[in-house]
N, C-alpha and C. Protein backbone atom coordinates (compact mmCIF):
# COMPACT_ATOMS: atom_id res chain seq x y z
N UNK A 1 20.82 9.76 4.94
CA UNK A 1 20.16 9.51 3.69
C UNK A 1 19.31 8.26 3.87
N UNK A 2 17.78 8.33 3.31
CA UNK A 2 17.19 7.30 3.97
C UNK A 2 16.92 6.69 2.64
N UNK A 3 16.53 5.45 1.56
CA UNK A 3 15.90 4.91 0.92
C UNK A 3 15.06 3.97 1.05
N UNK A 4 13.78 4.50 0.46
CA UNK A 4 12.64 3.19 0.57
C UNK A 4 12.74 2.16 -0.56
N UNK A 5 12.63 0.79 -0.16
CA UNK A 5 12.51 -0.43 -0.74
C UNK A 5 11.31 -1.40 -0.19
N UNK A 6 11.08 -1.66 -1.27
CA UNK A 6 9.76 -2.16 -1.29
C UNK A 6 10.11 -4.55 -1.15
N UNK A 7 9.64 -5.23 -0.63
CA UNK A 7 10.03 -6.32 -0.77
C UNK A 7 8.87 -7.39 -0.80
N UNK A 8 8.81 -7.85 -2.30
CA UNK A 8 7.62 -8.81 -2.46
C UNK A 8 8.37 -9.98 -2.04
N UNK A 9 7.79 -11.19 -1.26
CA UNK A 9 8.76 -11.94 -1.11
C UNK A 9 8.07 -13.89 -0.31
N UNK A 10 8.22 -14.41 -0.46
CA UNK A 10 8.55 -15.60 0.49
C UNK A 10 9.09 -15.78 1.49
N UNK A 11 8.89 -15.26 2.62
CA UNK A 11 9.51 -15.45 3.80
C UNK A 11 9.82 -16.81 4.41
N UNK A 12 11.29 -17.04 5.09
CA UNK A 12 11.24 -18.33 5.46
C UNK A 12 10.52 -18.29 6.91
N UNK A 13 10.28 -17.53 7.21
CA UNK A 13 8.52 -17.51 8.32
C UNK A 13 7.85 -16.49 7.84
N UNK A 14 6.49 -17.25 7.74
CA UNK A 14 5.40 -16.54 7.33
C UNK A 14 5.29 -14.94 7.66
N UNK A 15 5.37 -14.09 7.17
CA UNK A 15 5.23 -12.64 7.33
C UNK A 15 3.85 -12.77 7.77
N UNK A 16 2.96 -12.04 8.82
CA UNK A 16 1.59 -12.47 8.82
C UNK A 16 1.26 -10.72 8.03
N UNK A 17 1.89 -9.45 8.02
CA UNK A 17 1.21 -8.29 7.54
C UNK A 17 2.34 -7.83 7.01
N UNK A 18 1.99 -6.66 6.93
CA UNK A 18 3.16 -5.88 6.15
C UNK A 18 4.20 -5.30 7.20
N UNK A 19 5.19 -5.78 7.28
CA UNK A 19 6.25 -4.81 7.96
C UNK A 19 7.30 -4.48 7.45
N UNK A 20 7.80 -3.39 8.69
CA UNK A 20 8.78 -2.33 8.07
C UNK A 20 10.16 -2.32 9.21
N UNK A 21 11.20 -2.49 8.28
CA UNK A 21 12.34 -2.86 9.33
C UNK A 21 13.83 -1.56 9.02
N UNK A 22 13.97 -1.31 9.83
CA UNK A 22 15.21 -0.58 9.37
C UNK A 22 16.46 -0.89 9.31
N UNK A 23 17.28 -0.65 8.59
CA UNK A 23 18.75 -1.49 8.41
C UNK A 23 19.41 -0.12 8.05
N UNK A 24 20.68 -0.13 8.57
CA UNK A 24 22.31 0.56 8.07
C UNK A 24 23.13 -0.20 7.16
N UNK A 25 23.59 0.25 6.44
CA UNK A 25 24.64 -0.16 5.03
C UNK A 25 25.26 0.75 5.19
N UNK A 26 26.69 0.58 4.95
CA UNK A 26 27.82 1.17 4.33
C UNK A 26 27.77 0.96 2.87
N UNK A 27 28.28 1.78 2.29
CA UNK A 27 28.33 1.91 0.93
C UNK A 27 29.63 2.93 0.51
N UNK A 28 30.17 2.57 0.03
CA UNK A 28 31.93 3.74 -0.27
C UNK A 28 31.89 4.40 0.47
N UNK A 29 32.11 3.90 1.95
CA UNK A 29 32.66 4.66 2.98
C UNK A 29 31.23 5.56 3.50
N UNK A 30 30.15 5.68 3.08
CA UNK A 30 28.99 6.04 3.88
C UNK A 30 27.84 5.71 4.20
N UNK A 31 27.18 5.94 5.40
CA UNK A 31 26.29 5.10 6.12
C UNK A 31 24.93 5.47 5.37
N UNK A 32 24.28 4.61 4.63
CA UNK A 32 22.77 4.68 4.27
C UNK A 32 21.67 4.09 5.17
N UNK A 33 20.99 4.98 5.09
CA UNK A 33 19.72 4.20 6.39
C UNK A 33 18.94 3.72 4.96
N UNK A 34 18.16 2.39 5.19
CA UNK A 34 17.45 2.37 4.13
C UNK A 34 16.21 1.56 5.30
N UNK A 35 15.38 1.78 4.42
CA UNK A 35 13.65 1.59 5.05
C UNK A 35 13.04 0.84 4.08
N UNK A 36 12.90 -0.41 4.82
CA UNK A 36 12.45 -1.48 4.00
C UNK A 36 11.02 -2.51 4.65
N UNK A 37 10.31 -2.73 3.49
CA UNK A 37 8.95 -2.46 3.94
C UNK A 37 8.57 -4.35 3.08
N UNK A 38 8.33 -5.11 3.70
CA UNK A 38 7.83 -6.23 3.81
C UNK A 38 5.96 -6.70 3.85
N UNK A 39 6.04 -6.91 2.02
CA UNK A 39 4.97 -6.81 2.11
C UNK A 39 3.99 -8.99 1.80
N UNK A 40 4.61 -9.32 1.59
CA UNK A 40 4.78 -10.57 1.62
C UNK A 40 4.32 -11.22 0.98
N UNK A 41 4.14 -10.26 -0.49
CA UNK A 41 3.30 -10.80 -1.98
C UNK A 41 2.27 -11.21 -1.73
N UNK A 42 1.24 -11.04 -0.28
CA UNK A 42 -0.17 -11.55 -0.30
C UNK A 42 -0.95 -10.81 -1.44
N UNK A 43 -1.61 -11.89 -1.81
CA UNK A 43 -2.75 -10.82 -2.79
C UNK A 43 -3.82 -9.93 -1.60
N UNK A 44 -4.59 -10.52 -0.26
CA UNK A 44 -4.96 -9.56 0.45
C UNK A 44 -4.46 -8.62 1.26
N UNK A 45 -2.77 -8.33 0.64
CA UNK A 45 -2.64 -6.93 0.60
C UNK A 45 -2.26 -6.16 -0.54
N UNK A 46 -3.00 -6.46 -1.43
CA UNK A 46 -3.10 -5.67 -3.10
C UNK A 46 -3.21 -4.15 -2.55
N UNK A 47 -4.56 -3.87 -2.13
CA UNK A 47 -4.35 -2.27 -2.07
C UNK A 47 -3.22 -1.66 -1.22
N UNK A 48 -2.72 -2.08 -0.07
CA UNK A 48 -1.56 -1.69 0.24
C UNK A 48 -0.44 -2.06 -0.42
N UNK A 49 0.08 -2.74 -1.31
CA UNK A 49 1.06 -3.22 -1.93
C UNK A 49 1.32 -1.93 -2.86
N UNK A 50 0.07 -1.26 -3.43
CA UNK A 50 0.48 -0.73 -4.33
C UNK A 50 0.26 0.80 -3.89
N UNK A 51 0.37 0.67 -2.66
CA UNK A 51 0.98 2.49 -2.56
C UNK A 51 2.50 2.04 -1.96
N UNK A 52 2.97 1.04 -1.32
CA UNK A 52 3.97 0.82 -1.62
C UNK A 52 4.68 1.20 -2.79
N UNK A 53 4.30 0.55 -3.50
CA UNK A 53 4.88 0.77 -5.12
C UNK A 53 4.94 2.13 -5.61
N UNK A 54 4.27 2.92 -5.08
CA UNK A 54 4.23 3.93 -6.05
C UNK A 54 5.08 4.92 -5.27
N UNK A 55 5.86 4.35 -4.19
CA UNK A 55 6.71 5.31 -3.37
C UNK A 55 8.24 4.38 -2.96
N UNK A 56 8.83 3.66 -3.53
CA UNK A 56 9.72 2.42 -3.29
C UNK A 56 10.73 3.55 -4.42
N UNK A 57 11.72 3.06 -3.52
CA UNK A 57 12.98 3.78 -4.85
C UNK A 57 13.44 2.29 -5.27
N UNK A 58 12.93 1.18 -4.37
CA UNK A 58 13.66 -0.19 -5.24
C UNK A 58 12.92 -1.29 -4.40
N UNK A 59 12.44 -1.95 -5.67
CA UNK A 59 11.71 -2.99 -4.87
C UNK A 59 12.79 -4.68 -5.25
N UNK A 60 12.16 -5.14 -3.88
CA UNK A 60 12.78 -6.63 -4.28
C UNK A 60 11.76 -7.65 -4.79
N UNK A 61 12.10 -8.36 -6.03
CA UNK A 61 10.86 -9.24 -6.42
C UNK A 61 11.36 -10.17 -6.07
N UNK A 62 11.28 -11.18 -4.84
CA UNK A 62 11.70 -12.51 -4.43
C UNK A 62 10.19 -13.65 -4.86
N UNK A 63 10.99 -14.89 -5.16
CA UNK A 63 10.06 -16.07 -5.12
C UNK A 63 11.05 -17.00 -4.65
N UNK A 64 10.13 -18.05 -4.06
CA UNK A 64 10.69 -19.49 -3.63
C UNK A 64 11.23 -20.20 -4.90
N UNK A 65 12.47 -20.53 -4.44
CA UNK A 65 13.17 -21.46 -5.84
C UNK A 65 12.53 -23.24 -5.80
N UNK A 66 11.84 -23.25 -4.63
CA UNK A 66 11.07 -24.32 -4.32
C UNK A 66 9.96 -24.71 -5.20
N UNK A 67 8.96 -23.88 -5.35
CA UNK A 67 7.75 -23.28 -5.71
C UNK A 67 7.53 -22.36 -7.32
N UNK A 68 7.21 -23.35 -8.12
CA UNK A 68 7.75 -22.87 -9.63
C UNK A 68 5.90 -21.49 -9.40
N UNK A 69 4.93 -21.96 -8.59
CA UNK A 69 4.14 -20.65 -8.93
C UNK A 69 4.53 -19.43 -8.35
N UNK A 70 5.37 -19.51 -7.55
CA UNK A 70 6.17 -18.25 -6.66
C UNK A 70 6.83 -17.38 -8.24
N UNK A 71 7.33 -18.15 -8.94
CA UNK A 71 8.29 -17.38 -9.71
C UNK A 71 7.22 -17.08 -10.89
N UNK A 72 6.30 -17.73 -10.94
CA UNK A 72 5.32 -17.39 -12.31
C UNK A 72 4.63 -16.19 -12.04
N UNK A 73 4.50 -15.89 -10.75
CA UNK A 73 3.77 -14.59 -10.30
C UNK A 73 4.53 -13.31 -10.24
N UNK A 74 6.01 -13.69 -10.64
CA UNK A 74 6.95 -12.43 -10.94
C UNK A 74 6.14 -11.77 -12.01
N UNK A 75 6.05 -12.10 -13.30
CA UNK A 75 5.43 -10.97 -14.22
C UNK A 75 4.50 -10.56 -13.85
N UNK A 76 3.37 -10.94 -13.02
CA UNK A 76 2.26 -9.95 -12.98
C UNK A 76 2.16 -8.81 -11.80
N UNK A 77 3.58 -8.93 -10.82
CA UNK A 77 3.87 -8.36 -9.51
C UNK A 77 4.83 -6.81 -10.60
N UNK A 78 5.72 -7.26 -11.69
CA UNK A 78 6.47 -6.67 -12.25
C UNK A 78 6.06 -5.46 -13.18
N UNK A 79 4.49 -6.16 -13.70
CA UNK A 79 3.80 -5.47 -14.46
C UNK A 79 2.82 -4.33 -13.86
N UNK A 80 2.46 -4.60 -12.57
CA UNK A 80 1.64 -4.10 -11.64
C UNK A 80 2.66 -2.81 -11.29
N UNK A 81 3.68 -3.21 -10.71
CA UNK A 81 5.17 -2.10 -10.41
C UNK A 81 5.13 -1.15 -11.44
N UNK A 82 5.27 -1.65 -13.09
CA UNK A 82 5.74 -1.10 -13.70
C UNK A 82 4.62 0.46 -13.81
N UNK A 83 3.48 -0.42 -13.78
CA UNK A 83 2.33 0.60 -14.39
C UNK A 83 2.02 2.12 -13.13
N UNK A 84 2.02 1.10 -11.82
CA UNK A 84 2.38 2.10 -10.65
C UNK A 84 3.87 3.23 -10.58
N UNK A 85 4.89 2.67 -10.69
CA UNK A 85 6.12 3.51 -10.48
C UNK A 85 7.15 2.96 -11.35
N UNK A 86 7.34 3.53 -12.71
CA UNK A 86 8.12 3.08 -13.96
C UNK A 86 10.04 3.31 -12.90
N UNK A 87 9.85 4.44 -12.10
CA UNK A 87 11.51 4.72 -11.37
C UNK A 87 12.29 4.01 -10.98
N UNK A 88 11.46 3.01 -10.36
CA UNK A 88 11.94 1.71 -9.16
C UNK A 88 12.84 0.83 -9.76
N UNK A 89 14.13 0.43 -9.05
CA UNK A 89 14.87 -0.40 -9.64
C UNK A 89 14.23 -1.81 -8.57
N UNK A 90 14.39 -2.57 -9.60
CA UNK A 90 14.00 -4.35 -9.16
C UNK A 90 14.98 -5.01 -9.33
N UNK A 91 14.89 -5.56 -8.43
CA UNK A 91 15.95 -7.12 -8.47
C UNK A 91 15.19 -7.96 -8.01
N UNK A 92 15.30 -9.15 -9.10
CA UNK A 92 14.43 -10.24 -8.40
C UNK A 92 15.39 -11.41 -8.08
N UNK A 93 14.91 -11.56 -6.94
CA UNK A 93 15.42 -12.64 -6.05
C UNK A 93 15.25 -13.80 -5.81
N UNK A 94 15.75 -15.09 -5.92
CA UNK A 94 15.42 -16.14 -5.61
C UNK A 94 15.70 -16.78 -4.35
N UNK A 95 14.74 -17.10 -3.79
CA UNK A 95 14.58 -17.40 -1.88
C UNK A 95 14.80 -18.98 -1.77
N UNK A 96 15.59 -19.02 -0.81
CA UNK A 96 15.47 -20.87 -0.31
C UNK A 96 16.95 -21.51 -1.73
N UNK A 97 18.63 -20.75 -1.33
CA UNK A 97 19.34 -21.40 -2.52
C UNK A 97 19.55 -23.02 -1.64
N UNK A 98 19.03 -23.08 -0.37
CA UNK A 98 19.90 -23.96 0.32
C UNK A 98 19.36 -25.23 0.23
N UNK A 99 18.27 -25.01 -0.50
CA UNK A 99 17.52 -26.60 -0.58
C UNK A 99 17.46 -26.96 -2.11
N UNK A 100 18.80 -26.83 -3.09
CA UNK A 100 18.74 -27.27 -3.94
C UNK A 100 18.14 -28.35 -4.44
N UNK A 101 18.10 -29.28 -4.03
CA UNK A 101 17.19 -31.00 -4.32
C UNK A 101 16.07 -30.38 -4.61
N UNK A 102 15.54 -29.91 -4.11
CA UNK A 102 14.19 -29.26 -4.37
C UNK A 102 13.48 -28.16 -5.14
N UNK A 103 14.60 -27.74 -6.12
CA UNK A 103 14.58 -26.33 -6.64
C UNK A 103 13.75 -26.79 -8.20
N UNK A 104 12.56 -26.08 -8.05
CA UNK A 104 11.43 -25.91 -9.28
C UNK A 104 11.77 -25.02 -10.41
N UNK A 105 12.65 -23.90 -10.02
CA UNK A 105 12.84 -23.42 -11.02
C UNK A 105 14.31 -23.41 -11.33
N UNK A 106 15.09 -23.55 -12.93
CA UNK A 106 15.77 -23.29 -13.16
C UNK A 106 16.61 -22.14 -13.33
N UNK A 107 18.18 -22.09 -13.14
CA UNK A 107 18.92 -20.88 -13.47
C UNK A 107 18.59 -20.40 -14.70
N UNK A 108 18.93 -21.16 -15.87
CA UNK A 108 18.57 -20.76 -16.78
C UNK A 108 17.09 -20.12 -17.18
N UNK A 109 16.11 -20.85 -16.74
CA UNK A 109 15.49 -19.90 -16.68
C UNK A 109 15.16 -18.00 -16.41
N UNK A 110 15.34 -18.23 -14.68
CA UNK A 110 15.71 -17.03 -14.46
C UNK A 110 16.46 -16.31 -15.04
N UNK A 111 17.75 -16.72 -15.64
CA UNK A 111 18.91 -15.67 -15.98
C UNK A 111 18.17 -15.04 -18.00
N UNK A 112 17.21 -16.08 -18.23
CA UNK A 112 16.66 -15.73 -19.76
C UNK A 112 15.77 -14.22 -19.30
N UNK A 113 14.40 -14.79 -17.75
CA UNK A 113 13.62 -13.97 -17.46
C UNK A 113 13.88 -12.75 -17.42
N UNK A 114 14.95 -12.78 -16.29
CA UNK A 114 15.97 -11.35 -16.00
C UNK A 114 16.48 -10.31 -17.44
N UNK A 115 17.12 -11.44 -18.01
CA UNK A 115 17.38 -10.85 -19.04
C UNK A 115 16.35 -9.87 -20.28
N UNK A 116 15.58 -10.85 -20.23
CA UNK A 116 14.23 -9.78 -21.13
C UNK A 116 13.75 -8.88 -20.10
N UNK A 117 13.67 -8.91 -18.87
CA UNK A 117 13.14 -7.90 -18.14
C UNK A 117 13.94 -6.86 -18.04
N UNK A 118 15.41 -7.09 -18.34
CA UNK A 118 16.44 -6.27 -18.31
C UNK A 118 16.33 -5.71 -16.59
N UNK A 119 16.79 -6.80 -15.92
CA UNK A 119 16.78 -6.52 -14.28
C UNK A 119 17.84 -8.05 -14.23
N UNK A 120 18.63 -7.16 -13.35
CA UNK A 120 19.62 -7.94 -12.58
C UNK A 120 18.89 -9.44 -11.50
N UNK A 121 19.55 -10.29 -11.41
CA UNK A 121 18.82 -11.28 -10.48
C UNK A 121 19.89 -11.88 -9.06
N UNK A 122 19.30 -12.72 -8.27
CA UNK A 122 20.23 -12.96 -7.04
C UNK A 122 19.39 -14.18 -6.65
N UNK A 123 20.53 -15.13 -6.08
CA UNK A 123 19.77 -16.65 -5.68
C UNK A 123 20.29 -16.16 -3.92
N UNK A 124 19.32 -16.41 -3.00
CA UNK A 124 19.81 -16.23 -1.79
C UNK A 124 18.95 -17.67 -0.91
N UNK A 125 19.66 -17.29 0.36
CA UNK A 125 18.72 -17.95 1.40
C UNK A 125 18.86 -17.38 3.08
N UNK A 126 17.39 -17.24 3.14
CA UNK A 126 17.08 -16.05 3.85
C UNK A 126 17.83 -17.19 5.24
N UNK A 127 17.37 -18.36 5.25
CA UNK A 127 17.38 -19.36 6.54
C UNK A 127 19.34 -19.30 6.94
N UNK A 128 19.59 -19.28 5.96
CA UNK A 128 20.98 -19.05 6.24
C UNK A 128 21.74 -18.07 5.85
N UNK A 129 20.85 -17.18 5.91
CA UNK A 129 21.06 -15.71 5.63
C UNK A 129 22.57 -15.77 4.90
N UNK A 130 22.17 -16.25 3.59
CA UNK A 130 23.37 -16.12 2.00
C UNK A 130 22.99 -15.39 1.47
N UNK A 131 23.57 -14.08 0.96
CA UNK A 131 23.90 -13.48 0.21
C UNK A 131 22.57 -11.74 -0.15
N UNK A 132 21.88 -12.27 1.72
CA UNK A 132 20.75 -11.28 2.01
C UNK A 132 21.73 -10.18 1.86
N UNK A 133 22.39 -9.80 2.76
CA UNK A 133 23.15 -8.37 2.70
C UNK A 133 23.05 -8.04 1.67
N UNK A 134 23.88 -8.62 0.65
CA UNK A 134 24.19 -8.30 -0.41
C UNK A 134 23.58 -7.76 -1.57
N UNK A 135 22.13 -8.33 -1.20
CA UNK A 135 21.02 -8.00 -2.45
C UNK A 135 20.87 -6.28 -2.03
N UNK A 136 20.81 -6.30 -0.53
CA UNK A 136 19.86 -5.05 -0.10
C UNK A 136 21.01 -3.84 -0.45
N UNK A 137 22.67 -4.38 -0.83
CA UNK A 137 23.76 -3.24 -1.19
C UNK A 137 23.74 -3.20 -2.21
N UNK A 138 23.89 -4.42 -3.27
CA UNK A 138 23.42 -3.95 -4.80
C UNK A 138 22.58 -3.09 -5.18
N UNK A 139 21.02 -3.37 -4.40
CA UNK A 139 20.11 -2.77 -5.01
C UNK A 139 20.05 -0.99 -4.18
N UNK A 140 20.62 -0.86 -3.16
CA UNK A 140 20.62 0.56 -2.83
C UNK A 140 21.53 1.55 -3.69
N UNK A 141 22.87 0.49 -3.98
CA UNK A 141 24.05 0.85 -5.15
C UNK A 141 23.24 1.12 -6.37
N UNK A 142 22.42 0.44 -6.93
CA UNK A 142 21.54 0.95 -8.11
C UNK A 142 20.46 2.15 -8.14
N UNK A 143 20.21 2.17 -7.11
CA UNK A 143 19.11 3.30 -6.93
C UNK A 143 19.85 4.26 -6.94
N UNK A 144 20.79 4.34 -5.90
CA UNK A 144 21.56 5.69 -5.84
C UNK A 144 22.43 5.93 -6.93
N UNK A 145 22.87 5.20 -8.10
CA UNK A 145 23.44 5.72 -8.89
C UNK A 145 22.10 6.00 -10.51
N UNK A 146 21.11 5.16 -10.31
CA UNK A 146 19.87 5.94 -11.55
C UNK A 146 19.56 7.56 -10.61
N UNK A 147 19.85 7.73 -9.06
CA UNK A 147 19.26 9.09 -8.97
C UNK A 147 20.01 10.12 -9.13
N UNK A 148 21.75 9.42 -9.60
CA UNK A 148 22.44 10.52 -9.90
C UNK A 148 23.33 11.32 -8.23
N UNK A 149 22.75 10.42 -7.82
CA UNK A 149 23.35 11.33 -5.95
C UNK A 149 24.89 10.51 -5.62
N UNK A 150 25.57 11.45 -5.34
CA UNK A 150 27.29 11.43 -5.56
C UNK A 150 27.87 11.19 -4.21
N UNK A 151 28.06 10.53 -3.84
CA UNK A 151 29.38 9.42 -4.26
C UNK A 151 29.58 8.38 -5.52
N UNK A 152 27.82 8.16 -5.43
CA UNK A 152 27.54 6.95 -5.74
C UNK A 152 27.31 6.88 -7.61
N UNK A 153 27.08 8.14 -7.54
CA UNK A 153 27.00 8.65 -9.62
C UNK A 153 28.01 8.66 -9.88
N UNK A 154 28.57 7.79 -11.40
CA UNK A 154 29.89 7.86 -12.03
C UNK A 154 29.85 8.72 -12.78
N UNK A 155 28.52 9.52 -13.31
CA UNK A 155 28.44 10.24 -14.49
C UNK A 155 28.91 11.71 -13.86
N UNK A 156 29.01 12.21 -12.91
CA UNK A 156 29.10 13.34 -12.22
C UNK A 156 28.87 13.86 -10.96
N UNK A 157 28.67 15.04 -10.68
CA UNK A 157 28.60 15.41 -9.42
C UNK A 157 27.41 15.90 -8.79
N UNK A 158 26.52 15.30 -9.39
CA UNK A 158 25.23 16.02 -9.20
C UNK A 158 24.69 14.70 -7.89
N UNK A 159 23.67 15.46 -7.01
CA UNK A 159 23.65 15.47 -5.66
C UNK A 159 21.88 15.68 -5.27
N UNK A 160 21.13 14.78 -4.99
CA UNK A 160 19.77 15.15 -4.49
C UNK A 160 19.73 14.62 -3.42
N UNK A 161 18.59 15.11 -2.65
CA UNK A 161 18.07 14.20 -1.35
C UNK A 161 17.28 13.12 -1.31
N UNK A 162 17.44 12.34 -1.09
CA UNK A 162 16.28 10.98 -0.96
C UNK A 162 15.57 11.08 0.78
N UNK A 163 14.44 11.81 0.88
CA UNK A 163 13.52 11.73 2.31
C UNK A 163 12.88 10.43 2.48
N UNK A 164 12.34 10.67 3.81
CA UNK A 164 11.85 9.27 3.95
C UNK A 164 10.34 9.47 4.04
N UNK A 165 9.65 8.57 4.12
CA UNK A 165 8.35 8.98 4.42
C UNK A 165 7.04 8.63 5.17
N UNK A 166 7.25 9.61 6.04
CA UNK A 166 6.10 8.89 7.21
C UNK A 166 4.90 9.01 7.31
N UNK A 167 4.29 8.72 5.67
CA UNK A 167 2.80 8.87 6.23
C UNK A 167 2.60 7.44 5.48
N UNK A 168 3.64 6.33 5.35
CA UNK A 168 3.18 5.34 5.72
C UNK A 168 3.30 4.53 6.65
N UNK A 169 2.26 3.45 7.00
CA UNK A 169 2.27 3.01 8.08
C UNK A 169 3.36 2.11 9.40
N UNK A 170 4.03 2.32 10.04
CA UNK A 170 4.98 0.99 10.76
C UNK A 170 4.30 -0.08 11.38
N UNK A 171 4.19 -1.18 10.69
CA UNK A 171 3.77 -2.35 11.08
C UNK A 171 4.58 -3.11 11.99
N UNK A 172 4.52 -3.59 13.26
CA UNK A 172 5.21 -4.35 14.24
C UNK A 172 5.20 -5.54 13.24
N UNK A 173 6.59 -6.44 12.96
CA UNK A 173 6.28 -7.53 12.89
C UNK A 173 6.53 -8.70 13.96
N UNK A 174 5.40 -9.85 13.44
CA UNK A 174 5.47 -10.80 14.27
C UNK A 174 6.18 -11.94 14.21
N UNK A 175 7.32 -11.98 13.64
CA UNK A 175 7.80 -12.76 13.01
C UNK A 175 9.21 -13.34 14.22
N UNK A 176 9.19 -14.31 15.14
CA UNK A 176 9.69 -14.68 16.15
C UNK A 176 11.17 -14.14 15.64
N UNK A 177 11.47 -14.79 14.53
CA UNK A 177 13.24 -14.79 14.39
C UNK A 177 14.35 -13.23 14.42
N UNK A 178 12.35 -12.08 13.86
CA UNK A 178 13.48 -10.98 13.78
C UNK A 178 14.87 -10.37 14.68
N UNK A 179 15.86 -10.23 14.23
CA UNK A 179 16.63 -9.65 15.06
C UNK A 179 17.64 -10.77 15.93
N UNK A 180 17.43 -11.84 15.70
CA UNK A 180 18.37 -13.39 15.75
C UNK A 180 19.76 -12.51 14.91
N UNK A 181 20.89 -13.36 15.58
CA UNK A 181 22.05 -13.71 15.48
C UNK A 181 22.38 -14.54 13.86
N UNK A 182 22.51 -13.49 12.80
CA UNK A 182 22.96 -14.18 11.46
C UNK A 182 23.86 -14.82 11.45
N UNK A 183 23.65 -15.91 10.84
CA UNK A 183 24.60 -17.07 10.48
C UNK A 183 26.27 -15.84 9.35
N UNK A 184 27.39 -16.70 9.13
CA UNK A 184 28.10 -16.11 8.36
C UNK A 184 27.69 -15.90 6.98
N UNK A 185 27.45 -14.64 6.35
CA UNK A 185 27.27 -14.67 5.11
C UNK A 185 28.65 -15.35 3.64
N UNK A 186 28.12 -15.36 2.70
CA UNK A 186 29.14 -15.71 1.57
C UNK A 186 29.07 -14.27 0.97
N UNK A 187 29.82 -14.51 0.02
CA UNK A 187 30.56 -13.29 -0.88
C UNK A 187 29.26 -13.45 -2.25
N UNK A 188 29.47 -12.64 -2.91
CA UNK A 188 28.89 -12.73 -3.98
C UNK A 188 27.44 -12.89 -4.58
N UNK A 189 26.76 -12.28 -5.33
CA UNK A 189 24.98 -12.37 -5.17
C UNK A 189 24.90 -11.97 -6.90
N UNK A 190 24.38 -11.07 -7.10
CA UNK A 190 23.68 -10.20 -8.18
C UNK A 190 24.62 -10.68 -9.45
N UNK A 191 23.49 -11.08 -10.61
CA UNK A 191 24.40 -10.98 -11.90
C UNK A 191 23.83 -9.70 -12.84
């Protein structure tokens, strides 16, 4: 079972294009491939961003907790999503929890934002890879239970396929760290 996720985001190294990485999750005892596509909230990749969007079963809206314009550009990334692909579950994410001293935006904030957006939120940090896993199992756990596909549906037994899809592009990324040795993760993410 493959799911596409879409990831607007702050990288703690510069993403230079769009790439696409594949990851395995367990999830109640079964293996999900999910296909996740790194697009790195540049505005000069608007037109690719948004065929992304219009094919993502779940996108991640990350901003720097550093950087209060990172998080101001959530509504218009959210609104853009919405108008492209109303299906997509979002979680927006907050990048960089590890440099608190420095944090521009407030919890409270976020947890008001989230709340009117009616989308779940997560404080992580990619550099010490906290509580990354975790976002990418919540949010596959949400997709697969709005599509109704069973294990993962409480409402019943109903069962579809999620394909993958290759007529978009695989971008090599250049990003030195991919594929480094993660630090230990913590427990706990998504409210």
């Amino acid at each position: 079972m493959s799911l596409h996720f879409l990831s607007v985001v702050e990288a703690h190294k510069s993403t230079v294009s769009v790439d696409k990485y594949n990851k395995k999750i367990s999830l109640n005892e079964k293996e999900i491939d999910l296909e996740l596509w790194d697009t790195a909230g540049q505005e000069r990749y608007n037109t690719i961003i948004k065929k992304y969007f219009r094919r993502a079963d779940g996108v991640v809206l990350a901003y720097d907790m550093t950087n209060l314009a990172t998080f101001l550009k959530l509504s218009s990334w959210l609104d853009e999503l919405r108008q492209l692909n109303e299906e997509a579950t979002v979680l927006i994410v907050g990048n960089k929890s590890d440099l608190p001293n420095q944090n521009q935006v407030s919890r409270t904030t976020v947890e008001n934002y989230a709340r009117d957006e009616n989308l779940d939120f997560c404080e992580t940090s990619a550099k010490n890879n906290e509580n990354v896993d975790e976002v990418f199992q919540n949010l596959a756990m949400k997709v697969l239970e709005k599509k109704q596909i069973s294990p993962f549906y409480k409402g019943g037994l109903v069962s579809t396929a999620v394909q993958t899809d290759d007529s978009l592009p695989s971008i090599i990324s250049l990003d030195d760290d991919f594929g480094a040795n993660p630090k230990q993760k913590k427990k706990g993410c998504c409210r």
